[in-house]
Protein backbone atom coordinates (compact mmCIF):
# COMPACT_ATOMS: atom_id res chain seq x y z
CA UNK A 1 -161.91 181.04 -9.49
CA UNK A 2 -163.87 179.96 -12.94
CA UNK A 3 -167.33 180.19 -12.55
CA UNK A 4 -169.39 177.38 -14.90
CA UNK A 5 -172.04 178.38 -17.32
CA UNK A 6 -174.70 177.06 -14.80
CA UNK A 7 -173.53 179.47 -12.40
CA UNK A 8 -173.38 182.10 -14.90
CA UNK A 9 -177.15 181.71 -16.00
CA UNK A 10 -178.06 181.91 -12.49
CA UNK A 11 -176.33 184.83 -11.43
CA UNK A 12 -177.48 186.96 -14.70
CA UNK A 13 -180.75 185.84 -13.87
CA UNK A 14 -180.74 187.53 -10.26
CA UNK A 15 -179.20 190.32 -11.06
CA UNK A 16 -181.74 191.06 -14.30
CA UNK A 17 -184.24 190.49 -11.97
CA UNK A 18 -183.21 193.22 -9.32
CA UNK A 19 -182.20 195.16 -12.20
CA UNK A 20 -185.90 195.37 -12.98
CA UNK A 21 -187.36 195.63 -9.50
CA UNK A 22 -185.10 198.84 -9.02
CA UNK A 23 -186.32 200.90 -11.62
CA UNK A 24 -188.62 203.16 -11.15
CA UNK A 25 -192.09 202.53 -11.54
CA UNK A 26 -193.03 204.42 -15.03
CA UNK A 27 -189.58 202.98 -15.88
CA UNK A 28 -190.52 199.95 -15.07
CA UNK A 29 -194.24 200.03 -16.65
CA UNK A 30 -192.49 201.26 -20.09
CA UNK A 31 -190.35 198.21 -19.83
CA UNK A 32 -192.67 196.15 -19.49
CA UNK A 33 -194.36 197.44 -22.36
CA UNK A 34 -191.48 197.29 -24.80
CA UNK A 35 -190.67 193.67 -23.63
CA UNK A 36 -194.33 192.51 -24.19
CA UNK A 37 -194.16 194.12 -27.48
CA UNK A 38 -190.60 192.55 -28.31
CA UNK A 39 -192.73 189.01 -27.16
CA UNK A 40 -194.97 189.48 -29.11
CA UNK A 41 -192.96 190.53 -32.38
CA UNK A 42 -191.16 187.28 -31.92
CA UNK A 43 -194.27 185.30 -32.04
CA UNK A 44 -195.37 186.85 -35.28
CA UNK A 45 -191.75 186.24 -37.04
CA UNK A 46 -192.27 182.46 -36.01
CA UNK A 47 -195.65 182.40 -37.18
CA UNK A 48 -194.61 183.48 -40.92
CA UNK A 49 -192.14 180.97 -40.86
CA UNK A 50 -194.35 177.92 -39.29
CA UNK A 51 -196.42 179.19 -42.49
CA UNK A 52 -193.90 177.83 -44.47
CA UNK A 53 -194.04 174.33 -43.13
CA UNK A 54 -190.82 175.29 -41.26
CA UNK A 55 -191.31 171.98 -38.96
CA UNK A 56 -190.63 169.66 -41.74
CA UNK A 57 -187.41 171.79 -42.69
CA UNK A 58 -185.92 171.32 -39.49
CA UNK A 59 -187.14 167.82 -38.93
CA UNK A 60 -185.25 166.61 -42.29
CA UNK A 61 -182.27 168.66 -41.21
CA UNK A 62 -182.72 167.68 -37.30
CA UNK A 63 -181.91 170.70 -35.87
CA UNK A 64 -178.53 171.81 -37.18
CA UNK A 65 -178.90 175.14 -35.91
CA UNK A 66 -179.83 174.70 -32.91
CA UNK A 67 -176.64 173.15 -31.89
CA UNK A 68 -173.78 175.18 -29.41
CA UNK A 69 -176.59 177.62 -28.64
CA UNK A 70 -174.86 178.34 -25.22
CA UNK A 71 -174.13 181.97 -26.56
CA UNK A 72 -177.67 182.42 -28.46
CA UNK A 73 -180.01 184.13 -25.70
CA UNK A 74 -179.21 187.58 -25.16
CA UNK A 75 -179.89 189.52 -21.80
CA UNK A 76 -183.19 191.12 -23.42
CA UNK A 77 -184.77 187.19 -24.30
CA UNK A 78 -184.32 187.04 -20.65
CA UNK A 79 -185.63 190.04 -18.97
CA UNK A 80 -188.61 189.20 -21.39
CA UNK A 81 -188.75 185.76 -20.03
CA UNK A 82 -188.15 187.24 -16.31
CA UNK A 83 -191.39 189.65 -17.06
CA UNK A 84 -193.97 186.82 -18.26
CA UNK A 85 -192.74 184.63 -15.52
CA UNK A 86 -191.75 182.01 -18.12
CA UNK A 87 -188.08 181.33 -17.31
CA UNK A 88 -186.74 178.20 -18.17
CA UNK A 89 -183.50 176.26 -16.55
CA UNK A 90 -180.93 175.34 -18.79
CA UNK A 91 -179.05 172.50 -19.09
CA UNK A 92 -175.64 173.05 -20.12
CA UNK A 93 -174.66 169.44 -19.51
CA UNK A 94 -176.20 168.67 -22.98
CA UNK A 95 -173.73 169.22 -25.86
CA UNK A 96 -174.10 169.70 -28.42
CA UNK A 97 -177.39 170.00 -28.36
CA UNK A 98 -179.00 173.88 -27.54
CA UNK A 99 -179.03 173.85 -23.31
CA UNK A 100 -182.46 175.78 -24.15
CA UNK A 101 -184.05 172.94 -25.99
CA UNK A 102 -183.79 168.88 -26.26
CA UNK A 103 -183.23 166.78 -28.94
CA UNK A 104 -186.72 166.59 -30.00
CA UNK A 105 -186.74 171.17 -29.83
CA UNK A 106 -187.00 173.99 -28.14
CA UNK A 107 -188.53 173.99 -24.88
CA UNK A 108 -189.71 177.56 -25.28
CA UNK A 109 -192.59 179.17 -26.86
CA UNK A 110 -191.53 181.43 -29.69
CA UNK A 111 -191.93 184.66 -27.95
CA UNK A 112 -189.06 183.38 -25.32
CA UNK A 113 -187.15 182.22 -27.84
CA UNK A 114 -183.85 183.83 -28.40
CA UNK A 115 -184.07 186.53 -30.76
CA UNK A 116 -181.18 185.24 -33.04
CA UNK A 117 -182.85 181.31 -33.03
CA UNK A 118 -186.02 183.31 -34.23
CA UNK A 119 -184.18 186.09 -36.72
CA UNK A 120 -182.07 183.08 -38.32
CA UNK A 121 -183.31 181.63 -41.66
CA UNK A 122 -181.49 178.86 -42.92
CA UNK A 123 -181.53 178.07 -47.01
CA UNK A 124 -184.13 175.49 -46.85
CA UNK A 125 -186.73 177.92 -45.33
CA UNK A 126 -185.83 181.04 -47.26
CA UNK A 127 -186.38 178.88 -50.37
CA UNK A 128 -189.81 178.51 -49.29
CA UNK A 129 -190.63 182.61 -48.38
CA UNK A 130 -192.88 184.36 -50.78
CA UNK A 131 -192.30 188.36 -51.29
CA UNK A 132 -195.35 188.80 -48.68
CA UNK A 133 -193.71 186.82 -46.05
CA UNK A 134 -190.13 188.58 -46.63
CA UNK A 135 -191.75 191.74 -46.21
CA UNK A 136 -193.12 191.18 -42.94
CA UNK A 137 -190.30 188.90 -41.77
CA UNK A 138 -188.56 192.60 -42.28
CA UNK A 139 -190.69 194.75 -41.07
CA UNK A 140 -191.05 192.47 -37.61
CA UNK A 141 -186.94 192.28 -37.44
CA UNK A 142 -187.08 196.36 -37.55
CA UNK A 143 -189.72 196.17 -34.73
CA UNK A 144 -187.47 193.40 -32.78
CA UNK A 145 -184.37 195.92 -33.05
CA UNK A 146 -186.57 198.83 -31.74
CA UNK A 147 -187.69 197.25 -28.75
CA UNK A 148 -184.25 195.52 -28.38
CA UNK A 149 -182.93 199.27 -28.73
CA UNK A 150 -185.86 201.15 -26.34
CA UNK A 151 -184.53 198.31 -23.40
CA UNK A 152 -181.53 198.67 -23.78
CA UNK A 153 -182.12 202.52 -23.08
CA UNK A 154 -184.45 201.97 -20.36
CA UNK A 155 -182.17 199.66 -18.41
CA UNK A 156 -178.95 201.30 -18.93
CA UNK A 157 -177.75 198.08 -20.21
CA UNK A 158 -176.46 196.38 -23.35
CA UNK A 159 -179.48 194.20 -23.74
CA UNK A 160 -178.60 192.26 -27.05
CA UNK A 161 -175.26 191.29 -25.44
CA UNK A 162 -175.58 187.28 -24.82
CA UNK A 163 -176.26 186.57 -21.35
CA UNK A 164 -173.42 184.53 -20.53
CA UNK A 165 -171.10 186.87 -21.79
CA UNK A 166 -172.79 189.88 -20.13
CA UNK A 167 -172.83 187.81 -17.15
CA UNK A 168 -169.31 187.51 -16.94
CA UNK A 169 -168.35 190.79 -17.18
CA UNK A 170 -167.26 192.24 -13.67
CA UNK A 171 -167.64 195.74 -15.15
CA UNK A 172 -170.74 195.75 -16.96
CA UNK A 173 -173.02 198.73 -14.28
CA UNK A 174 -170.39 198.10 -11.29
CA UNK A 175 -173.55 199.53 -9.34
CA UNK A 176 -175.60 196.48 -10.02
CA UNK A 177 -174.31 193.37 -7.16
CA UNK A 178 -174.13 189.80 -8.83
């Protein structure tokens, strides 16, 4: 039986979400930690490029990047979103456009993002980075890969895998239920 990407999304989501009410609790409190931290590291990478006037970039280009982003979220983007209770439903249904976002942009704030949509630099914007900016835009990516990295330990999990893909595995942790 094929399972749709809806159904996909919704099963990942349940099982990330038992997945994190099963650890144990300093597990769980050091997860925690490393996803607010991995939150947090995202928002400061979109901050140096909104710097940049990054809105007008995309706006000229409408968005060319965010289109087919089906694959883009990984499983740690949504245990992160799972922890600050800031999960968002997405709409497959709306090709090509991101199911995360609309038309108009993403309907998350940048520290749900996914960490790829907030990692990728198109021309237009790297054009526009000074050698202060690319610094931290590389230190912040190093700190992003840690935490990605620490949760991935924690969990037992591949956390950067995308989520629809992980989701579809039937022997990714056969002890976890779907």
């Amino acid at each position: 039986m094929s399972v749709d990407d809806q159904e996909l999304w919704k099963r990942a989501t349940a099982r990330l979400t038992t997945l994190r009410a099963d650890l144990a609790g300093d597990v769980e409190l050091a997860l925690t930690t490393v996803l607010t931290r991995y939150r947090q590291t995202k928002e400061v990478l979109a901050a140096v490029i909104a710097d940049v006037d990054a809105a007008d970039v995309c706006r000229e280009c409408r968005g060319a990047c965010c289109l087919n982003g089906k694959y883009r979220i990984n499983v740690c983007d949504v245990l992160a979103c799972i922890a600050a209770e800031a999960l968002i439903t997405p709409d497959f249904s709306q090709k090509p456009v991101c199911p995360y976002g609309t038309a108009s942009g993403c309907r998350m704030e940048p520290g749900m993002r996914p960490a790829d949509c907030i990692l990728f630099i198109c021309v237009a914007i790297d054009q526009k980075l000074s050698p202060s900016a690319r610094l931290i835009l590389d230190e912040q990516e190093r700190v992003l890969r840690e935490c990605l990295h620490e949760a991935s330990r924690l969990t037992g999990e591949p956390l950067g895998t995308p989520l629809l893909l992980w989701a579809g595995r039937n022997t990714v942790n056969p002890n976890l239920k779907m």
